[in-house]
Protein backbone atom coordinates (compact mmCIF):
# COMPACT_ATOMS: atom_id res chain seq x y z
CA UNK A 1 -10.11 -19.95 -4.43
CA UNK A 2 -10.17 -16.43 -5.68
CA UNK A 3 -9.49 -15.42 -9.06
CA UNK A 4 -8.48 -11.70 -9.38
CA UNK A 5 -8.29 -8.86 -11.99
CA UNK A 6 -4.62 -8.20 -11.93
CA UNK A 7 -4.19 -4.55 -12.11
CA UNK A 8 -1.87 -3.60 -9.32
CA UNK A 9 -0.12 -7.02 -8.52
CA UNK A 10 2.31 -4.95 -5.67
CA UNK A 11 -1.04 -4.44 -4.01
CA UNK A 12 -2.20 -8.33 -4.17
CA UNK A 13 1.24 -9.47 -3.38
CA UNK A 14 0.95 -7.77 0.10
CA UNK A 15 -2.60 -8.63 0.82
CA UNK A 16 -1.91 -11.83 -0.17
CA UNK A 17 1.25 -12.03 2.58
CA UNK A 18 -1.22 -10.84 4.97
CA UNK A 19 -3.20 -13.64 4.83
CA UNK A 20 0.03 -16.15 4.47
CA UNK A 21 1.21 -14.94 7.73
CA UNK A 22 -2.22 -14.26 9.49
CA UNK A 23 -1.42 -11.62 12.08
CA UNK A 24 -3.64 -10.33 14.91
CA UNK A 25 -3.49 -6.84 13.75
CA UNK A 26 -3.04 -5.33 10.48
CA UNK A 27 -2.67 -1.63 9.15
CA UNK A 28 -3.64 -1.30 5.82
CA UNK A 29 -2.91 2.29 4.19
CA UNK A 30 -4.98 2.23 0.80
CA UNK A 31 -3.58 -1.52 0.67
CA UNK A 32 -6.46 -1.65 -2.11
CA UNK A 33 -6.82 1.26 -3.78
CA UNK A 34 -5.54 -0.06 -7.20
CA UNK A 35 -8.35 -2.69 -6.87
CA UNK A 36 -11.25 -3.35 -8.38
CA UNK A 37 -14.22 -2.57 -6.17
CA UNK A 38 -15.66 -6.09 -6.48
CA UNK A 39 -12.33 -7.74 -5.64
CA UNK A 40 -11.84 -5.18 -2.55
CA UNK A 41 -15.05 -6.34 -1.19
CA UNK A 42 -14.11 -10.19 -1.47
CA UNK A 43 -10.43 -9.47 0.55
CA UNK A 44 -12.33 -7.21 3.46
CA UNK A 45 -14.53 -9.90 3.98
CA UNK A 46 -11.89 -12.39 3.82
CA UNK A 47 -10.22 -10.54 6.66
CA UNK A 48 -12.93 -10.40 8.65
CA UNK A 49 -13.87 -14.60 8.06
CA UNK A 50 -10.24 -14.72 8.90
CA UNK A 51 -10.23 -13.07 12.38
CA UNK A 52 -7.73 -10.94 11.20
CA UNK A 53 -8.03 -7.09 13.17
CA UNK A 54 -7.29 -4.25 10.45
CA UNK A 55 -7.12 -0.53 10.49
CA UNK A 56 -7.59 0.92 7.41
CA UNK A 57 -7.02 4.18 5.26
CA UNK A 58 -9.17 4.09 3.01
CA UNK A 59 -11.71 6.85 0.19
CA UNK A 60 -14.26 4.32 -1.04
CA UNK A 61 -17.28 3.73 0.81
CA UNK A 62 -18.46 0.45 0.09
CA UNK A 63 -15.72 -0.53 2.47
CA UNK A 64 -17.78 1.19 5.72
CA UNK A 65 -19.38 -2.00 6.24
CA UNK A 66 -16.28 -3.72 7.14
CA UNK A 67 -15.54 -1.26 10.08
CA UNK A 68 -16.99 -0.89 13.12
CA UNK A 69 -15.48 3.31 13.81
CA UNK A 70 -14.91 6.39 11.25
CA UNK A 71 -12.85 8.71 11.62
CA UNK A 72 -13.22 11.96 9.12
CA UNK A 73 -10.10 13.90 9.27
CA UNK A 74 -10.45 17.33 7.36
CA UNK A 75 -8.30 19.62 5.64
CA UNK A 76 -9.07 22.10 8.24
CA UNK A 77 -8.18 19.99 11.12
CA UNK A 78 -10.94 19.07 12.86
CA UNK A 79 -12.13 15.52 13.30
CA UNK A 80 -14.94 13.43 13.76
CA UNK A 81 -14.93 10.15 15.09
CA UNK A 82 -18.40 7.97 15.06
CA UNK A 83 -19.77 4.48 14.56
CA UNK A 84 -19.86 3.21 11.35
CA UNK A 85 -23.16 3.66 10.31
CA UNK A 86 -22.57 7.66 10.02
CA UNK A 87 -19.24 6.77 8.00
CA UNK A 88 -20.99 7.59 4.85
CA UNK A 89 -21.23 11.06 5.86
């Protein structure tokens, strides 16, 4: 079992009843932003090991690995949308 930092527990508590109630699809809006990079790793891979589809909002990087499409919306309004091995870009 996991053992996590707690520093946002509002954040945990609903990652925590996405993986109670195991949907098909999730949307996750910086769901983990108030988490430790470490512990954000360990719950994107646990959705993936779970099955469980996600779409995510999310700034750090480390997370492109968990996502298969990017998409870079700027403050100008244009958009890019590309695999995930350009989503460091």
């Amino acid at each position: 079992m996991y053992q996590f930092e707690v520093t946002n527990l509002s954040q945990l508590n609903n990652i925590f009843r996405v993986f109670y109630r195991k949907p098909d699809l999730v949307f996750l809006d910086e769901s983990t932003s108030g988490i430790p990079e470490d512990e954000e790793t360990e719950i994107y891979h646990e959705l993936k090991n779970q099955g469980i589809s996600f779409v995510s909002i999310v700034h750090r990087s480390n997370l492109a690995k968990f996502h298969e499409k990017h998409l870079k919306i700027c403050s100008d309004g244009q958009f890019t949308f590309s695999a995930t091995t350009d989503a460091s870009q």
